[in-house]
C-alpha atoms as a PDB file:
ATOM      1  CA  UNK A   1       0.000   0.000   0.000  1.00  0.00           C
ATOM      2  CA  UNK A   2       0.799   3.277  -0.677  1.00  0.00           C
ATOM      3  CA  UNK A   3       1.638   6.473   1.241  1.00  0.00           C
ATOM      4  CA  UNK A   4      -1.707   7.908  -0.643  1.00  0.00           C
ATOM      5  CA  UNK A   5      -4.074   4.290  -0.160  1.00  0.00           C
ATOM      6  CA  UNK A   6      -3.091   4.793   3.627  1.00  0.00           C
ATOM      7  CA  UNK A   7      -4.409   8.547   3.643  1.00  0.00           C
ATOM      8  CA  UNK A   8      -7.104   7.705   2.064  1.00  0.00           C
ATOM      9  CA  UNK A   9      -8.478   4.833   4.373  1.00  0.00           C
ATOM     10  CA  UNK A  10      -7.242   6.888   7.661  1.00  0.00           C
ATOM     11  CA  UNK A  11      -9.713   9.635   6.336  1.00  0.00           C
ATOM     12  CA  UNK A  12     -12.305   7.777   5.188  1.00  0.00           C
ATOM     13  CA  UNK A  13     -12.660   6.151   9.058  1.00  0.00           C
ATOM     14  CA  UNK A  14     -13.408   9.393  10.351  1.00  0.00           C
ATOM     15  CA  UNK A  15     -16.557   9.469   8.099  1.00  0.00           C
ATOM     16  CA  UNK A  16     -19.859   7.359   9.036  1.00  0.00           C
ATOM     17  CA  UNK A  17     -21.727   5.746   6.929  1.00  0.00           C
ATOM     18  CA  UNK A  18     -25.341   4.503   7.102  1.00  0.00           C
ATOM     19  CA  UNK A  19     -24.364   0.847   8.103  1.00  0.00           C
ATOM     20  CA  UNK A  20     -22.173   2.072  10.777  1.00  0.00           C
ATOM     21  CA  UNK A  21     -25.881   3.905  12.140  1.00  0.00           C
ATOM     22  CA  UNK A  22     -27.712   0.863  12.253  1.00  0.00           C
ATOM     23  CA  UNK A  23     -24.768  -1.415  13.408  1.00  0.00           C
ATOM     24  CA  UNK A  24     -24.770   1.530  16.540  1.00  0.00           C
ATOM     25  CA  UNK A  25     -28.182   1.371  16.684  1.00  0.00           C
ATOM     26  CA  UNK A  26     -28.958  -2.609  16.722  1.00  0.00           C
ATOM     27  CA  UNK A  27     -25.883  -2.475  19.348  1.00  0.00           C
ATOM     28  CA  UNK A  28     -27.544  -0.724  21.489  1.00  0.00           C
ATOM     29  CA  UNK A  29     -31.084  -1.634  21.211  1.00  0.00           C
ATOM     30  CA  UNK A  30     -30.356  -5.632  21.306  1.00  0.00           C
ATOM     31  CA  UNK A  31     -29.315  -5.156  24.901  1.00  0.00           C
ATOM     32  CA  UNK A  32     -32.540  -3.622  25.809  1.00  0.00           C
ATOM     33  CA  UNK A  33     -34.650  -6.208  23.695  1.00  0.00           C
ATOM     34  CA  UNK A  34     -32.741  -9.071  25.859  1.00  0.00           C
ATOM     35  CA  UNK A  35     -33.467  -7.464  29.345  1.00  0.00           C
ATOM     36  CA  UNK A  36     -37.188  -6.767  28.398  1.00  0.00           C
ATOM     37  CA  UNK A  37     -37.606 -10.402  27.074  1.00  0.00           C
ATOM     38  CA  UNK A  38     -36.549 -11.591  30.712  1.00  0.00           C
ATOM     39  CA  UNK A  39     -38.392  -9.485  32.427  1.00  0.00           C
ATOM     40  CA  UNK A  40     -41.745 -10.769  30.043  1.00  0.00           C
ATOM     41  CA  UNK A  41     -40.465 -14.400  30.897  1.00  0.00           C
ATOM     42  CA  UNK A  42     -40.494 -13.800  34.486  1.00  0.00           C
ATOM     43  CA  UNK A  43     -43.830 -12.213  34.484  1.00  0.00           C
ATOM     44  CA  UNK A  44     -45.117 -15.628  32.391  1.00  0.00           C
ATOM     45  CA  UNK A  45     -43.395 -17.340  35.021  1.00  0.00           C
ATOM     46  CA  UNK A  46     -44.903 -15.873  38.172  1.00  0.00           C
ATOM     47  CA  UNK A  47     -48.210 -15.744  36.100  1.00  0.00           C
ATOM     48  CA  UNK A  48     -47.916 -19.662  35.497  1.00  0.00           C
ATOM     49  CA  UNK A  49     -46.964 -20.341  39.265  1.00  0.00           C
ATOM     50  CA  UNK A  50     -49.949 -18.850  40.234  1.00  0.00           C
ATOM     51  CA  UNK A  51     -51.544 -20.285  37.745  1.00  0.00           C
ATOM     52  CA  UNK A  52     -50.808 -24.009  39.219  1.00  0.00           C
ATOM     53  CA  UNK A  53     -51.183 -22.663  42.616  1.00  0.00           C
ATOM     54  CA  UNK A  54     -54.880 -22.079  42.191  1.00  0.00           C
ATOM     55  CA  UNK A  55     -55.565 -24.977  40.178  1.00  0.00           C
ATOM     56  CA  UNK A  56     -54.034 -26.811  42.818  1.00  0.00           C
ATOM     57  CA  UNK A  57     -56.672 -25.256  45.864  1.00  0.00           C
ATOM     58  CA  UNK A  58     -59.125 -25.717  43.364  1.00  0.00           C
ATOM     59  CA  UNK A  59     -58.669 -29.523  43.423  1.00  0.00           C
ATOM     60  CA  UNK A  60     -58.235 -29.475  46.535  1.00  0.00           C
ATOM     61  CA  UNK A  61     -61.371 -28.082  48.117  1.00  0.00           C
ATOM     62  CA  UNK A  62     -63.085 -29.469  45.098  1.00  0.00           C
ATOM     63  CA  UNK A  63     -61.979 -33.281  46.249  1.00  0.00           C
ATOM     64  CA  UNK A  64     -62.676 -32.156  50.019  1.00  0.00           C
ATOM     65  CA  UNK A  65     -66.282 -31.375  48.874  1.00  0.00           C
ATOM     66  CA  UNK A  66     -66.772 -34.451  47.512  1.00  0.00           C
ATOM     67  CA  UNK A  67     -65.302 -35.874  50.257  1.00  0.00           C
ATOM     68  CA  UNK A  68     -67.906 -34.656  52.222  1.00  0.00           C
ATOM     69  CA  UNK A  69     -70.429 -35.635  50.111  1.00  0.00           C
ATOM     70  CA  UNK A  70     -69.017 -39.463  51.414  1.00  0.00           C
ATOM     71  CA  UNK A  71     -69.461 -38.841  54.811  1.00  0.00           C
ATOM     72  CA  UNK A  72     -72.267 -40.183  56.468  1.00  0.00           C
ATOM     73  CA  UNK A  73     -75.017 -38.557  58.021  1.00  0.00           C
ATOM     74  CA  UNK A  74     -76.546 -40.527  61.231  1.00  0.00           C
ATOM     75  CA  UNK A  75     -80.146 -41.093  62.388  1.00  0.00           C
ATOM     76  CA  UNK A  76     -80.984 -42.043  65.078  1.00  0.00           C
ATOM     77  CA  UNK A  77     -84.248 -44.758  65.145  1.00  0.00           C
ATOM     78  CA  UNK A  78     -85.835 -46.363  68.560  1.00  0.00           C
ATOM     79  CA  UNK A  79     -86.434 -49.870  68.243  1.00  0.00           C
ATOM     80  CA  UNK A  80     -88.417 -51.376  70.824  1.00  0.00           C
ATOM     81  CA  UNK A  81     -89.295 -54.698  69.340  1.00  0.00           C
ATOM     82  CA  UNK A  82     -86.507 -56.105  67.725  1.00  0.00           C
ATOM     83  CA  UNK A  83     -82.638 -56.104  69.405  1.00  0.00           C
ATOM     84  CA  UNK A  84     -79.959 -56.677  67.060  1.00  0.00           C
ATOM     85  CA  UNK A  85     -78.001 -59.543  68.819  1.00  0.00           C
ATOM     86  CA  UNK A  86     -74.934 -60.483  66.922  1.00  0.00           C
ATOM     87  CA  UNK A  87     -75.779 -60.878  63.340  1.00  0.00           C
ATOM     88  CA  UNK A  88     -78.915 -62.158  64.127  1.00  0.00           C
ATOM     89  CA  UNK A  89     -81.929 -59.946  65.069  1.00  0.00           C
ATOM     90  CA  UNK A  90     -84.518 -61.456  67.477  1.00  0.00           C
ATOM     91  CA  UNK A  91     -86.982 -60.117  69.341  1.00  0.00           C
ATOM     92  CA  UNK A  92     -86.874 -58.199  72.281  1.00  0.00           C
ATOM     93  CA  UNK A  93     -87.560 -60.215  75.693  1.00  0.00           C
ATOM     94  CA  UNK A  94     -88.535 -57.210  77.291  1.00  0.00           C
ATOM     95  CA  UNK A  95     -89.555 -53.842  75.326  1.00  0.00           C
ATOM     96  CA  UNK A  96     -90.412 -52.276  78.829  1.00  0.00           C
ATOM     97  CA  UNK A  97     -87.325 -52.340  80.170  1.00  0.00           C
ATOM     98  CA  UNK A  98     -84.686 -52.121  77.226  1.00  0.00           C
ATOM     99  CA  UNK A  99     -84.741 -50.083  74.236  1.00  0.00           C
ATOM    100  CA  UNK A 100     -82.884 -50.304  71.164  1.00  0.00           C
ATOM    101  CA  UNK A 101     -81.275 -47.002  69.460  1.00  0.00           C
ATOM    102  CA  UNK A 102     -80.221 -47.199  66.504  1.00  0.00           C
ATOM    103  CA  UNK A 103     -77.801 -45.145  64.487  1.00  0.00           C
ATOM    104  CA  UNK A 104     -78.231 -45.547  61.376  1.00  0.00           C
ATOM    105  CA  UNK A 105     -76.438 -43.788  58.273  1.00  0.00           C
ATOM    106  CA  UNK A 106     -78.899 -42.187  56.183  1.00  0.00           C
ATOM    107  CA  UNK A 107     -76.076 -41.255  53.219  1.00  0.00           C
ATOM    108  CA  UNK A 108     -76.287 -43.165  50.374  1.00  0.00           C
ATOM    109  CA  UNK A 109     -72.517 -43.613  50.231  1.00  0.00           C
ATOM    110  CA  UNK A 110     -71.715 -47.029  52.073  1.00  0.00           C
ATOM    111  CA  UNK A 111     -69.187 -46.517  55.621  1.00  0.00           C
ATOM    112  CA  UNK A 112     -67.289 -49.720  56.554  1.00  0.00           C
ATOM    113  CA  UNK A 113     -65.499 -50.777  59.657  1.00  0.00           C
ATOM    114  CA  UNK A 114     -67.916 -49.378  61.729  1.00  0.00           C
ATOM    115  CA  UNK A 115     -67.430 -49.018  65.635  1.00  0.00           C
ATOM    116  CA  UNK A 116     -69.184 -47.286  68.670  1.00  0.00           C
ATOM    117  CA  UNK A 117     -65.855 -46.444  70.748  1.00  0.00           C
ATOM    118  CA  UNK A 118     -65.731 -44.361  74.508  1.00  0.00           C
ATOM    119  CA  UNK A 119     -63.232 -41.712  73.368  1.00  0.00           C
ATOM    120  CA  UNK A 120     -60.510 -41.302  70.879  1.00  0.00           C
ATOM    121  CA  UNK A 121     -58.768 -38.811  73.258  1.00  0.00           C
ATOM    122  CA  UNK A 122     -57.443 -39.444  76.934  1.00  0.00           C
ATOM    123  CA  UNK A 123     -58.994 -36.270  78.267  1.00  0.00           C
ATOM    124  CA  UNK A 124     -61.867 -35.098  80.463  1.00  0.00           C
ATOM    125  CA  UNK A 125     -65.163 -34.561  78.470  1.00  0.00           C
ATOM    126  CA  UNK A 126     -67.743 -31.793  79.888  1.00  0.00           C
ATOM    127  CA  UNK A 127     -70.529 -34.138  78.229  1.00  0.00           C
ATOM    128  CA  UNK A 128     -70.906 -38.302  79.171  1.00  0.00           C
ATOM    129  CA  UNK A 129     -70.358 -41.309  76.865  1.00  0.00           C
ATOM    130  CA  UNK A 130     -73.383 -43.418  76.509  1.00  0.00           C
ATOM    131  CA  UNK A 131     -71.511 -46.327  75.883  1.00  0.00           C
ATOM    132  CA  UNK A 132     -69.471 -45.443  79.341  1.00  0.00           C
ATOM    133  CA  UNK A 133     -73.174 -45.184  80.962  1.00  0.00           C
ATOM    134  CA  UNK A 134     -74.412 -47.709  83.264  1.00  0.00           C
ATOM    135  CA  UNK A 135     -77.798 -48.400  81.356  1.00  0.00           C
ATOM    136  CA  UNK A 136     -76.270 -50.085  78.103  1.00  0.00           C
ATOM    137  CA  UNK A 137     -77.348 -53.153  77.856  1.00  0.00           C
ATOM    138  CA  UNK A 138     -75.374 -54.068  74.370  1.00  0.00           C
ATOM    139  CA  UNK A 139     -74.091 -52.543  71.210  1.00  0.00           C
ATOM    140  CA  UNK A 140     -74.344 -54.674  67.985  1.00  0.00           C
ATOM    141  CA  UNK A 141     -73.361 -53.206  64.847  1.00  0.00           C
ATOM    142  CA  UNK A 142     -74.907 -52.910  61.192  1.00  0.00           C
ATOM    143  CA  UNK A 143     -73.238 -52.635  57.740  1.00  0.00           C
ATOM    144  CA  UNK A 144     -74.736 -48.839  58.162  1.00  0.00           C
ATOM    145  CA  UNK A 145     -74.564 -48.070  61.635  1.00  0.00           C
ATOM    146  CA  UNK A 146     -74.655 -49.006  65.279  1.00  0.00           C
ATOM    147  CA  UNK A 147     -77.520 -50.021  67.571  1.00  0.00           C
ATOM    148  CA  UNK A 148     -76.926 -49.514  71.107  1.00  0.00           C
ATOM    149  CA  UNK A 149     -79.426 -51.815  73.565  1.00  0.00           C
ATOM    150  CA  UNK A 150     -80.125 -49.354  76.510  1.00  0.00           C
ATOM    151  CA  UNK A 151     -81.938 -50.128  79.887  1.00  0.00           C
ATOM    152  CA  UNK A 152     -85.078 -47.622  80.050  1.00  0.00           C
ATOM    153  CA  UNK A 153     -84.398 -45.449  83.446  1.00  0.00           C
ATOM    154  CA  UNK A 154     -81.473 -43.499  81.804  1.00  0.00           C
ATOM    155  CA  UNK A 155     -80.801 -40.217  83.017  1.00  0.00           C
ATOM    156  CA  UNK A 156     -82.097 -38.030  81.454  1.00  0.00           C
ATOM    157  CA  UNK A 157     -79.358 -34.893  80.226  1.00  0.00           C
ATOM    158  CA  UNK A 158     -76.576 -35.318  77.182  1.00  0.00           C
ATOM    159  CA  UNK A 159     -74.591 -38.028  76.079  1.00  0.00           C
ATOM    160  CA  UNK A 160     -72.137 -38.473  73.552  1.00  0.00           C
ATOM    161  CA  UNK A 161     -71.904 -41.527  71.043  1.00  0.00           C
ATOM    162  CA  UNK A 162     -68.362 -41.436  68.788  1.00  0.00           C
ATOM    163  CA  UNK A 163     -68.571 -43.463  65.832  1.00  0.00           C
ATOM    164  CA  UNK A 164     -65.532 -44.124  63.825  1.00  0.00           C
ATOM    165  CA  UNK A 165     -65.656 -45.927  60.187  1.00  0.00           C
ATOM    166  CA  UNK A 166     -63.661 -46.191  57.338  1.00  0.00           C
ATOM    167  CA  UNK A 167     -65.527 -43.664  53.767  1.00  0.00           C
ATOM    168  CA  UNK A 168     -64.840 -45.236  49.986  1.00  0.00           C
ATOM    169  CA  UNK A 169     -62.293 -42.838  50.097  1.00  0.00           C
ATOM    170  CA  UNK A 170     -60.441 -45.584  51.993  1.00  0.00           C
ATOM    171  CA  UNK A 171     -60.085 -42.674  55.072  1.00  0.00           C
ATOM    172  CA  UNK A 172     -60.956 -43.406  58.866  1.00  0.00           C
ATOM    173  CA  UNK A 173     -63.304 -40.409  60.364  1.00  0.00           C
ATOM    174  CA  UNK A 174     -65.125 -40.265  63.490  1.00  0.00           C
ATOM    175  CA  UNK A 175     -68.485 -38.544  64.093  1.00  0.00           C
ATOM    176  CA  UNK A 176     -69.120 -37.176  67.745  1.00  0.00           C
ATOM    177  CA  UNK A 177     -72.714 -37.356  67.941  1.00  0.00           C
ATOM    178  CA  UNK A 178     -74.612 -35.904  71.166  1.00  0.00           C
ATOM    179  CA  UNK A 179     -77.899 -37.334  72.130  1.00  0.00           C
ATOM    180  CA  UNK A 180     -80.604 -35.798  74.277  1.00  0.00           C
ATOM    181  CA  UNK A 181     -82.266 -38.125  76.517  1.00  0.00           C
ATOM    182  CA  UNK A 182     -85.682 -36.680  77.437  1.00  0.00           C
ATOM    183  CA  UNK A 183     -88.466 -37.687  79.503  1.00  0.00           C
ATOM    184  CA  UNK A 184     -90.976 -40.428  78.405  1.00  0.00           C
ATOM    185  CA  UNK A 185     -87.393 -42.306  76.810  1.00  0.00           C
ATOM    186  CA  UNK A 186     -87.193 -39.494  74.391  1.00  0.00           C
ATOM    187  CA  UNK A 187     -84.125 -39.466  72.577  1.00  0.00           C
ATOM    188  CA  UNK A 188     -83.243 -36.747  69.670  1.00  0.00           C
ATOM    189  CA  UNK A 189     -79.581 -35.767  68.041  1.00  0.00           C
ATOM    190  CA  UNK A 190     -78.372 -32.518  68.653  1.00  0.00           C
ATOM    191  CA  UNK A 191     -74.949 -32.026  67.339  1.00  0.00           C
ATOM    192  CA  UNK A 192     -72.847 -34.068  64.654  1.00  0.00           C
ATOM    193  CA  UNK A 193     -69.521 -33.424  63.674  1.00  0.00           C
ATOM    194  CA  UNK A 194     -66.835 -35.733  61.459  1.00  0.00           C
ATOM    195  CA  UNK A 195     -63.297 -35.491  62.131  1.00  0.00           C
ATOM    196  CA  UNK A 196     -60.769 -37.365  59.657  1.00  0.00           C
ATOM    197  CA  UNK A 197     -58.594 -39.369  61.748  1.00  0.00           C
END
């Protein structure tokens, strides 16, 4: 190269072209495209997270509900002519002085497993147990519920009946059920709640 071809290409760098614009320009401005494309993917992130989130508690209170809908909701019957001994039911040898209640699940969702029990917790209960009362005679069970043989002559004031069974859900719950015993051997429900064990 000559003395002249190296004037002329130190002069011409001091001159800017179009190209050298736009290579300036997309220099710049792919920077800025970058940093707003991450902040758009973190948004779609977040959005997404919440996104599962909720669709999550959805199923969840959506399969509690039905849940519920599997739980079983007791009634009580009185049965004064027929005891339920065993698997067998026979009549009652004496209707005056023993009376059969009967809690029966009204739900058309079947409960297995199915047992009266005392208490599930060790602790001291403001209400009694009628299966800890003196006047039961007998508790049989049903493939829907529990019958529990009582000797007229209760007291009469609250007792509480726990019932724990196993739903189709393959979970164990327990229902606390309190009974009013009134006079004439009346006998009502006034409370039932289920607890998953």
């Amino acid at each position: 190269m000559t003395k002249q071809d190296w004037i002329d290409v130190l002069s011409n760098l001091g001159e800017k072209s179009t190209f050298d614009y736009i290579s300036l320009g997309v220099s710049i401005a792919s920077p800025l495209l970058l940093l707003f494309s991450v902040i758009v993917s973190l948004k779609a992130a977040k959005a997404s997270r919440d996104s599962v989130e909720l669709s999550k508690e959805i199923f969840e209170k959506t399969q509690k509900a039905e849940e519920m809908k599997l739980l079983p909701l007791f009634e009580l019957k009185r049965n004064h002519v027929f005891l339920n001994k065993g698997k067998l039911i026979m009549e009652n040898p004496d209707p005056d002085k023993i009376m059969g209640i009967y809690f029966q699940n009204k739900n058309s969702s079947p409960i297995t497993d199915v047992k009266a029990v005392a208490s599930i917790e060790e602790k001291e209960e403001e209400i009694e147990h009628l299966i800890k009362a003196k006047n039961i005679n007998e508790i049989s069970y049903t493939t829907d519920g529990v019958v529990l043989n009582v000797l007229k002559g209760i007291e009469l004031k609250e007792y509480k009946v726990q019932i724990v069974y196993r739903i189709q859900s393959n979970k164990m719950y327990e229902t606390s059920i309190v009974v009013s015993v009134q006079e004439n051997n009346y006998i009502f429900i006034t409370e039932q709640q289920h607890t998953e064990l």
